[in-house]
PDB file of N, CA and C in Angstrom:
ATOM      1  N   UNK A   1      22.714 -12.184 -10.029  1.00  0.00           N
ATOM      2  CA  UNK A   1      21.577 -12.911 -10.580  1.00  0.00           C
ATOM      3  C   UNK A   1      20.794 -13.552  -9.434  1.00  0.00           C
ATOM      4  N   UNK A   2      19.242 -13.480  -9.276  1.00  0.00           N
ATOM      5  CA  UNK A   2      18.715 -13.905  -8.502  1.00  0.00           C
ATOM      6  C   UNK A   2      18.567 -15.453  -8.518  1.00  0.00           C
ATOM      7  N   UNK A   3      18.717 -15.959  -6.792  1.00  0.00           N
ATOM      8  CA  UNK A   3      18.187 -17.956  -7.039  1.00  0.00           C
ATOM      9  C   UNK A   3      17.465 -18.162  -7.611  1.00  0.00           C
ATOM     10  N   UNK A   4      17.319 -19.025  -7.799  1.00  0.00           N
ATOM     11  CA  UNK A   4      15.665 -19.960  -8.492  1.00  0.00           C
ATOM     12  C   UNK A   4      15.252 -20.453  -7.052  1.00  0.00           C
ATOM     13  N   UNK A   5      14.195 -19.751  -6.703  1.00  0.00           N
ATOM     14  CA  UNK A   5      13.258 -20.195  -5.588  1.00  0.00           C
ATOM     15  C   UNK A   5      12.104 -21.055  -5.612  1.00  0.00           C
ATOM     16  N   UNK A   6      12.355 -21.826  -6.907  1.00  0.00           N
ATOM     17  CA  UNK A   6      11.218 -22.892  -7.215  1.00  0.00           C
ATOM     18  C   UNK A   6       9.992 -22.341  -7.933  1.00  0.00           C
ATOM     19  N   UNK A   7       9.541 -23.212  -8.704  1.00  0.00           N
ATOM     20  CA  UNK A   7       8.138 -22.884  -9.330  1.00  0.00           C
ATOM     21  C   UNK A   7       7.388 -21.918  -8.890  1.00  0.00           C
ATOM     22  N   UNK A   8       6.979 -22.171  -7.890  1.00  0.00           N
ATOM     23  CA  UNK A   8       5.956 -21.521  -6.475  1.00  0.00           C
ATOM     24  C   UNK A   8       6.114 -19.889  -6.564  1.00  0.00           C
ATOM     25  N   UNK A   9       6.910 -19.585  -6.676  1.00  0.00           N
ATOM     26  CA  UNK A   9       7.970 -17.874  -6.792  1.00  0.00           C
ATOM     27  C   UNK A   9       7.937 -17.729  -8.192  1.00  0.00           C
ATOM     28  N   UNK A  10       6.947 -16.818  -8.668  1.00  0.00           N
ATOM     29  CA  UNK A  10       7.276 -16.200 -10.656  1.00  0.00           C
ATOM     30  C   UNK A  10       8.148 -15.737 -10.600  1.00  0.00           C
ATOM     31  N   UNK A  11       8.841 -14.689  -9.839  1.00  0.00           N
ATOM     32  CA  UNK A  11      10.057 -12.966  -9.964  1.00  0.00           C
ATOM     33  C   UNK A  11      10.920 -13.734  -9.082  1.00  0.00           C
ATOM     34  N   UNK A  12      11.879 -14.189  -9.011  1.00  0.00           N
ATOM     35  CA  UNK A  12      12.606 -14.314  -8.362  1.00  0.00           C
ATOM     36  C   UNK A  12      13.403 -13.199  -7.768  1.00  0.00           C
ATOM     37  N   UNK A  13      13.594 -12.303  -8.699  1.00  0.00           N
ATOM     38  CA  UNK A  13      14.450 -11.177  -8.266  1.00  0.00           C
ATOM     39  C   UNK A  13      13.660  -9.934  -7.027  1.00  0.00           C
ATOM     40  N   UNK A  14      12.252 -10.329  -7.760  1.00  0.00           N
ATOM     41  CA  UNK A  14      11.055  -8.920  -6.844  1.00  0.00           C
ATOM     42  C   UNK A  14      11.380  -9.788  -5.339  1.00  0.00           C
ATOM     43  N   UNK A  15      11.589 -11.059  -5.420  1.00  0.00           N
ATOM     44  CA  UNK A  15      11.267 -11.887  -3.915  1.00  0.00           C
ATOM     45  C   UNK A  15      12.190 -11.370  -3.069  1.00  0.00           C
ATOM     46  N   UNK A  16      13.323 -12.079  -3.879  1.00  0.00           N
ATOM     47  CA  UNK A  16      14.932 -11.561  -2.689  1.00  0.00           C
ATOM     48  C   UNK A  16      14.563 -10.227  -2.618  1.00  0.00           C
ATOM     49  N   UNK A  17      14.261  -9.279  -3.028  1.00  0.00           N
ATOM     50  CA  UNK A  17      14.521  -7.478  -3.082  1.00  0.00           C
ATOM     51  C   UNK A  17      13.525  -7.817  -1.508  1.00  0.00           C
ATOM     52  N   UNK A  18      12.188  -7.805  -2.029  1.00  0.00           N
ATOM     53  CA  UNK A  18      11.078  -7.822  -0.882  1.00  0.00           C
ATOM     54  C   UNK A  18      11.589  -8.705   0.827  1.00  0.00           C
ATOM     55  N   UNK A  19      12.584  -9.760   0.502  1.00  0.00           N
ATOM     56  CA  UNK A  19      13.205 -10.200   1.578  1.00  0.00           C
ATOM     57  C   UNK A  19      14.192  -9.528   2.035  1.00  0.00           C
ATOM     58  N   UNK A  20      15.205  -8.684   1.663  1.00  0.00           N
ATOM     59  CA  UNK A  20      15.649  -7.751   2.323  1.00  0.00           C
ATOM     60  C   UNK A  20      15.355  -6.604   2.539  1.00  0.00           C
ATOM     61  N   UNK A  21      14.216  -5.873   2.150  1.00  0.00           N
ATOM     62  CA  UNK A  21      13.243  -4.985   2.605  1.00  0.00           C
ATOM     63  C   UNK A  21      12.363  -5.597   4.302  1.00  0.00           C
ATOM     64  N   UNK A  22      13.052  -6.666   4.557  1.00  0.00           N
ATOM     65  CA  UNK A  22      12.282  -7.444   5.635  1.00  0.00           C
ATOM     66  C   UNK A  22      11.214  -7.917   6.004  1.00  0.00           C
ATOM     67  N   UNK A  23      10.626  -8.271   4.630  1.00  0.00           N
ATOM     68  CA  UNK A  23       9.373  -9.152   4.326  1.00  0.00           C
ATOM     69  C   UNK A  23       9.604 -10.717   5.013  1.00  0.00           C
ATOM     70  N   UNK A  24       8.720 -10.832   5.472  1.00  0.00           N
ATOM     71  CA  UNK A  24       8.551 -12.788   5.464  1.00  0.00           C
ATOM     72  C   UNK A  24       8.544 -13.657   4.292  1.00  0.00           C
ATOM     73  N   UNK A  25       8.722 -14.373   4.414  1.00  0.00           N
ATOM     74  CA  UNK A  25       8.629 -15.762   3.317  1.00  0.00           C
ATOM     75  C   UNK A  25       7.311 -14.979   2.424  1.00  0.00           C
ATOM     76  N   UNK A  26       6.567 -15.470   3.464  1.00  0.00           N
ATOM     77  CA  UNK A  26       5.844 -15.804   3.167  1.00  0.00           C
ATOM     78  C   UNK A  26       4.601 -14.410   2.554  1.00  0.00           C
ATOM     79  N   UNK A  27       4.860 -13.799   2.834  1.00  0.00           N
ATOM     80  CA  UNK A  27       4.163 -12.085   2.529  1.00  0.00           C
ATOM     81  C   UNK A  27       5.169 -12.089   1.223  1.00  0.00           C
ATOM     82  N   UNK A  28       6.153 -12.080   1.258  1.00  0.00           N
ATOM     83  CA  UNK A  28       6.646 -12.078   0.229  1.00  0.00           C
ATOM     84  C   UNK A  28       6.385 -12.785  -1.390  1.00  0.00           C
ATOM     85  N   UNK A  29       6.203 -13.763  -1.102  1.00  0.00           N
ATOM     86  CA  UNK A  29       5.704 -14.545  -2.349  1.00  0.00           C
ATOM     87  C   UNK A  29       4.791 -14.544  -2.256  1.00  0.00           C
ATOM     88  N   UNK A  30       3.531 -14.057  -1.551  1.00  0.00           N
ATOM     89  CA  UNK A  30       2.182 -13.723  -1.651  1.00  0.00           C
ATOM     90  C   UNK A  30       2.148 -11.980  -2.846  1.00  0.00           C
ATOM     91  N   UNK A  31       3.310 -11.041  -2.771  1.00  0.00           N
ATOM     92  CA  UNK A  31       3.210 -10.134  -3.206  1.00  0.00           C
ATOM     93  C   UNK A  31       3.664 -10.716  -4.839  1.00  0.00           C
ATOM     94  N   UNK A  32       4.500 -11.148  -4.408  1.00  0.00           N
ATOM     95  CA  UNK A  32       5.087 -11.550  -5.882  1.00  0.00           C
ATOM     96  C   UNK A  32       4.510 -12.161  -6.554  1.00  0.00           C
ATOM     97  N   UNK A  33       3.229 -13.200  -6.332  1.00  0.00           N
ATOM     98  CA  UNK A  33       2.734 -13.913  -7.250  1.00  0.00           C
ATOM     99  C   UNK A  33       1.570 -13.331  -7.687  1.00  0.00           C
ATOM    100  N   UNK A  34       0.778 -12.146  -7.214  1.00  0.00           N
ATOM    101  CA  UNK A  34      -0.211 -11.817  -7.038  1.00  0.00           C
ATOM    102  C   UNK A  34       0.512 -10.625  -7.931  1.00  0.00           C
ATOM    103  N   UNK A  35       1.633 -10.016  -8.149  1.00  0.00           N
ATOM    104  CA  UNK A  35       1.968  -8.876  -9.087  1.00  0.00           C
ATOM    105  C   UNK A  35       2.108  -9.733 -10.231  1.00  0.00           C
ATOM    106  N   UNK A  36       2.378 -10.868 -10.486  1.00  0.00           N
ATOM    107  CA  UNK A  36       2.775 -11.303 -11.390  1.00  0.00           C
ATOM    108  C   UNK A  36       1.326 -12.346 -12.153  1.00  0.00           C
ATOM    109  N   UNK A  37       0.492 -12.502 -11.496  1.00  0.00           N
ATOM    110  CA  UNK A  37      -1.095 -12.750 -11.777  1.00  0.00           C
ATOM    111  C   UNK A  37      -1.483 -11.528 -12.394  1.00  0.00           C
ATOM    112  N   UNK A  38      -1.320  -9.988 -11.920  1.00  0.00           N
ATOM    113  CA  UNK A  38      -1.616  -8.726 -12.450  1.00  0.00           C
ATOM    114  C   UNK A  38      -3.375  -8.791 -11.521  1.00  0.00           C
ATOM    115  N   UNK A  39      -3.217  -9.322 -10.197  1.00  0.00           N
ATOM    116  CA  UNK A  39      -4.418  -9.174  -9.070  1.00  0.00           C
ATOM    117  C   UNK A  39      -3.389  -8.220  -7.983  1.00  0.00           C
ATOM    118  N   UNK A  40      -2.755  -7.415  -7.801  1.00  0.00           N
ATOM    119  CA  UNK A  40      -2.458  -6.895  -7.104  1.00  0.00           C
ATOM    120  C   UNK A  40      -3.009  -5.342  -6.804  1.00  0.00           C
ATOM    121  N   UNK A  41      -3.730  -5.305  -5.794  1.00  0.00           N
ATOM    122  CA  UNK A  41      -4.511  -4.240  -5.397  1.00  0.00           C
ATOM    123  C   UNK A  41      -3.886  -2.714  -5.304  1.00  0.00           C
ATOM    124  N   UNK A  42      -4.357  -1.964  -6.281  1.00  0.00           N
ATOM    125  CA  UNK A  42      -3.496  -0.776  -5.609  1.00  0.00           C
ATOM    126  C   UNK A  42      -4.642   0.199  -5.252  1.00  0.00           C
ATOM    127  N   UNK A  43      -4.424   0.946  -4.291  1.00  0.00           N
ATOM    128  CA  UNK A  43      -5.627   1.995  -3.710  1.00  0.00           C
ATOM    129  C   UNK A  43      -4.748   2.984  -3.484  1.00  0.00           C
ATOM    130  N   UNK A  44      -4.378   3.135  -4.823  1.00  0.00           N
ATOM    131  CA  UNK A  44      -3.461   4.954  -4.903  1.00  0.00           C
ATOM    132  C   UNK A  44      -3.989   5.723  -5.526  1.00  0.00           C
ATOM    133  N   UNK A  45      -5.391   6.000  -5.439  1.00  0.00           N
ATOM    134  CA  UNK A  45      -5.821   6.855  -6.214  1.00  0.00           C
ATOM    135  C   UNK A  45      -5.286   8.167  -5.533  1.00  0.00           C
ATOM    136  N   UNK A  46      -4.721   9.854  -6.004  1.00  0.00           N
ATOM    137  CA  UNK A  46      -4.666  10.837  -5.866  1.00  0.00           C
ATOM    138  C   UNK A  46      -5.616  11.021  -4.965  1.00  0.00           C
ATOM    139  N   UNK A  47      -5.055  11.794  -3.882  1.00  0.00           N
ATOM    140  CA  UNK A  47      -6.218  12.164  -2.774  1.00  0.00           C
ATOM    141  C   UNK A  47      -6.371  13.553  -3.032  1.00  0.00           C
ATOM    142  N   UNK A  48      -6.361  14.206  -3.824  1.00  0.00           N
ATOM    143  CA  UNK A  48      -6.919  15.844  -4.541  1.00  0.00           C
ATOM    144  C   UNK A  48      -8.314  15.116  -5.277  1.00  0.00           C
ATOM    145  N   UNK A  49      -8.368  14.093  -5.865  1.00  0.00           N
ATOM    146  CA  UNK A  49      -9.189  13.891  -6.802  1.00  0.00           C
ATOM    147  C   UNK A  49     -10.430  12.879  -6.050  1.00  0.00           C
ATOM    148  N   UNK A  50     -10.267  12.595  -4.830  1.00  0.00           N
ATOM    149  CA  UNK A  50     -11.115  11.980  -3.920  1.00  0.00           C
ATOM    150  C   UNK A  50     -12.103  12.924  -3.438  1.00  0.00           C
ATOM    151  N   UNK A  51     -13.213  12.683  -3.129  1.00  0.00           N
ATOM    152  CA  UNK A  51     -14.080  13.243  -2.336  1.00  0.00           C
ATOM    153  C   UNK A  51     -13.953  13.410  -0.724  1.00  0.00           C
ATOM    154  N   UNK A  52     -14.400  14.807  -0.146  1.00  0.00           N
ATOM    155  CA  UNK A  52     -14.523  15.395   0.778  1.00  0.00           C
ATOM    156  C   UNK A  52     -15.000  13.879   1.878  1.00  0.00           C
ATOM    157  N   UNK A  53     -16.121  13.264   1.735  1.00  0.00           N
ATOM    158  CA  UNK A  53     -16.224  12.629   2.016  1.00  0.00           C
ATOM    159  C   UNK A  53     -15.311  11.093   2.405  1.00  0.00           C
ATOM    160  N   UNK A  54     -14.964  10.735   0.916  1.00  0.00           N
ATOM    161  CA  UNK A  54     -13.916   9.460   1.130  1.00  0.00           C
ATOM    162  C   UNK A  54     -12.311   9.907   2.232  1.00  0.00           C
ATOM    163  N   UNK A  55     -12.330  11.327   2.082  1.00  0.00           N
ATOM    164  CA  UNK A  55     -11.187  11.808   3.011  1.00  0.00           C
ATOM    165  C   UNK A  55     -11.400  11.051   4.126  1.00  0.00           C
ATOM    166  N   UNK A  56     -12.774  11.991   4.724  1.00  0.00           N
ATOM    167  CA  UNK A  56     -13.062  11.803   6.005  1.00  0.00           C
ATOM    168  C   UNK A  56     -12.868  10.325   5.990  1.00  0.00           C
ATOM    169  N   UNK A  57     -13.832   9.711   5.407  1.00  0.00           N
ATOM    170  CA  UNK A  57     -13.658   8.035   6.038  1.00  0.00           C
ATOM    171  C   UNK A  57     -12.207   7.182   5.981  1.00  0.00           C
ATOM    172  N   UNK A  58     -11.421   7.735   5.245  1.00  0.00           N
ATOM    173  CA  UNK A  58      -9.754   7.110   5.214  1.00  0.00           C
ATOM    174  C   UNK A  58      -9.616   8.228   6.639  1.00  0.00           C
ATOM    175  N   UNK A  59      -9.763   8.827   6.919  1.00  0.00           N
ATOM    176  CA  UNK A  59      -8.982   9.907   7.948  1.00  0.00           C
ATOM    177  C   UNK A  59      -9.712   9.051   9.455  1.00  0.00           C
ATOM    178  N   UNK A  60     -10.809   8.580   9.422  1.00  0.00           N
ATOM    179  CA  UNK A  60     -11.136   8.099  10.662  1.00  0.00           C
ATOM    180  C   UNK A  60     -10.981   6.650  10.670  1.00  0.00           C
ATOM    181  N   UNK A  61     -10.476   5.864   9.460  1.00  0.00           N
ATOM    182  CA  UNK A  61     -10.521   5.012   9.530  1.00  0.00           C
ATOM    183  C   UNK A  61      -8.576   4.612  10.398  1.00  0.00           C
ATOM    184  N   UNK A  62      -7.833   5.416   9.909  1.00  0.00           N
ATOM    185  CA  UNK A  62      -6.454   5.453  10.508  1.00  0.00           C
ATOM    186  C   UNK A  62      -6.460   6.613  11.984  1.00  0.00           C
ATOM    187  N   UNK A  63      -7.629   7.045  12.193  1.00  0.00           N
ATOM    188  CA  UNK A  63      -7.699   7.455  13.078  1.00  0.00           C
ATOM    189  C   UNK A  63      -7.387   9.088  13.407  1.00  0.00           C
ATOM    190  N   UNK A  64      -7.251   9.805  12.709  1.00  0.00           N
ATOM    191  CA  UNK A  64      -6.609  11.441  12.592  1.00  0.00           C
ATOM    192  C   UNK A  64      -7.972  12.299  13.390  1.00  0.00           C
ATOM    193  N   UNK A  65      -7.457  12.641  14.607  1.00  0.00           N
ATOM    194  CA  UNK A  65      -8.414  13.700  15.646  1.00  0.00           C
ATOM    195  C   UNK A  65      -8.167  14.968  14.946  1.00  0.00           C
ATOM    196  N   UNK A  66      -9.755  15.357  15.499  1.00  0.00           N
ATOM    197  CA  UNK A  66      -9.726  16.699  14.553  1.00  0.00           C
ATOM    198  C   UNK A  66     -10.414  16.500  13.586  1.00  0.00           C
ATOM    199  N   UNK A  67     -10.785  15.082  12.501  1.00  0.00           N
ATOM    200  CA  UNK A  67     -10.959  15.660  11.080  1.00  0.00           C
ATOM    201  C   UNK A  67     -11.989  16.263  10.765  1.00  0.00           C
ATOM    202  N   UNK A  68     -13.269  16.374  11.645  1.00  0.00           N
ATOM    203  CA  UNK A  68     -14.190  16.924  11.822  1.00  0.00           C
ATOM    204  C   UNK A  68     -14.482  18.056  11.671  1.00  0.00           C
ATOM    205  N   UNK A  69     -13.297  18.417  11.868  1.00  0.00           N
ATOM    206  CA  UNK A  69     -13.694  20.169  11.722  1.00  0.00           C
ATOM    207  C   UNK A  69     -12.245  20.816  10.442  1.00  0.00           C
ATOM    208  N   UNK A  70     -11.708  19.575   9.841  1.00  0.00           N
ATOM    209  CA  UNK A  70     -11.171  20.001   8.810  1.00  0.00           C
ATOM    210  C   UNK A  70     -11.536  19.945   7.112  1.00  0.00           C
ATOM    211  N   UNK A  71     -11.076  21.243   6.218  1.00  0.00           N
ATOM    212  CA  UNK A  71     -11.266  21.441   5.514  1.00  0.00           C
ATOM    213  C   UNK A  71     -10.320  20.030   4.301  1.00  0.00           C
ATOM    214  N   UNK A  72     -10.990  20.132   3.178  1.00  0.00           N
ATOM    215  CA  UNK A  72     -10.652  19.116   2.170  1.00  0.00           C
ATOM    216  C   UNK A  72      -8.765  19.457   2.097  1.00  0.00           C
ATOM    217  N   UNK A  73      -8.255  20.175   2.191  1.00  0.00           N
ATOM    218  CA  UNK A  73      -6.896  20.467   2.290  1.00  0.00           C
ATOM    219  C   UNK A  73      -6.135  20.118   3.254  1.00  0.00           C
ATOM    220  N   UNK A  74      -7.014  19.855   4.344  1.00  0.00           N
ATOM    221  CA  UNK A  74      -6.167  19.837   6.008  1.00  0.00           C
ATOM    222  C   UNK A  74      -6.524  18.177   5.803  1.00  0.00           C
ATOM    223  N   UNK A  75      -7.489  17.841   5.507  1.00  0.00           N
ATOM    224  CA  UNK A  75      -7.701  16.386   5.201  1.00  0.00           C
ATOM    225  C   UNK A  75      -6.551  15.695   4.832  1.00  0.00           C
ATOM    226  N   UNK A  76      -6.287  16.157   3.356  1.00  0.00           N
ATOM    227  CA  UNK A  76      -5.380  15.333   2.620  1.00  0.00           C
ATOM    228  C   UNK A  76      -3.695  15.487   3.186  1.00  0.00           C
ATOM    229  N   UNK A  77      -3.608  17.112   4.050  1.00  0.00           N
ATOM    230  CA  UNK A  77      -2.296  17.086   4.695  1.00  0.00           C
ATOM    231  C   UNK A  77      -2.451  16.175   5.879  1.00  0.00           C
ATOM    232  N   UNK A  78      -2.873  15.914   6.516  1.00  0.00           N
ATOM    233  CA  UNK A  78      -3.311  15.371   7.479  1.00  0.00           C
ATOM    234  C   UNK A  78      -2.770  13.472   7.583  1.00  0.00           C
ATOM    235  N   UNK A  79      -3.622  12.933   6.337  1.00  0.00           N
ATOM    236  CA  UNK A  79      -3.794  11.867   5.455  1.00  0.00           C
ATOM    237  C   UNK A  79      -2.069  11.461   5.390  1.00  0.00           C
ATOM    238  N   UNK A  80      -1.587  12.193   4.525  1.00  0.00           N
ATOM    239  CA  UNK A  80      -0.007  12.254   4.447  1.00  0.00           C
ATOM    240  C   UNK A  80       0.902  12.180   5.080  1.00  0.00           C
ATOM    241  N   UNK A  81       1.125  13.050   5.942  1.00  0.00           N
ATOM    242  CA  UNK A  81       1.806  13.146   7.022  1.00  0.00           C
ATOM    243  C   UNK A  81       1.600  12.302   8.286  1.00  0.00           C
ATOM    244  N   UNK A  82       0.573  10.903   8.559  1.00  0.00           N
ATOM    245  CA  UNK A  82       0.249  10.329   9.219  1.00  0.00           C
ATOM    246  C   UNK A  82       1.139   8.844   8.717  1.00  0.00           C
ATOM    247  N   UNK A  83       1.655   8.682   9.999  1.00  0.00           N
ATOM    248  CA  UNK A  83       3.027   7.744   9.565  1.00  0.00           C
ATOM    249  C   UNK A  83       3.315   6.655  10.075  1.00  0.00           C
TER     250      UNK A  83
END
């Protein structure tokens, strides 16, 4: 059974998990309260269903050489496999 980490902490249980995943305090109960507000950002949209375009700009934004001259397929392998 998870502590009671005080008011401040909704999930007690998501916290400890996220602290031995080797989160900080403090990132930690920033995730947890913000999943538990239901404001937690997700930007997982399917990258098949993204535009040619939005590739490119996630691909140069993490930096992948080359994307310039790659096709919407080499994009998204590309995208993936960047670690």
């Amino acid at each position: 059974m998870a502590r009671d980490h005080g008011a401040q902490i909704k999930d007690d249980g998501l916290y400890e998990e996220l602290r031995k995943q080797g989160q900080s305090k403090e990132k930690a109960a920033r995730i947890v309260n913000a999943k538990a507000k239901g404001s937690l950002e997700h930007r997982s949209t399917h990258l098949e269903d993204r535009t040619k375009d939005e590739l490119m700009k996630e691909a140069r934004e993490i930096g992948i050489a080359g994307r310039s001259r790659m096709d919407k397929a080499a994009l998204i392998k590309a995208i993936r496999d960047h670690g």
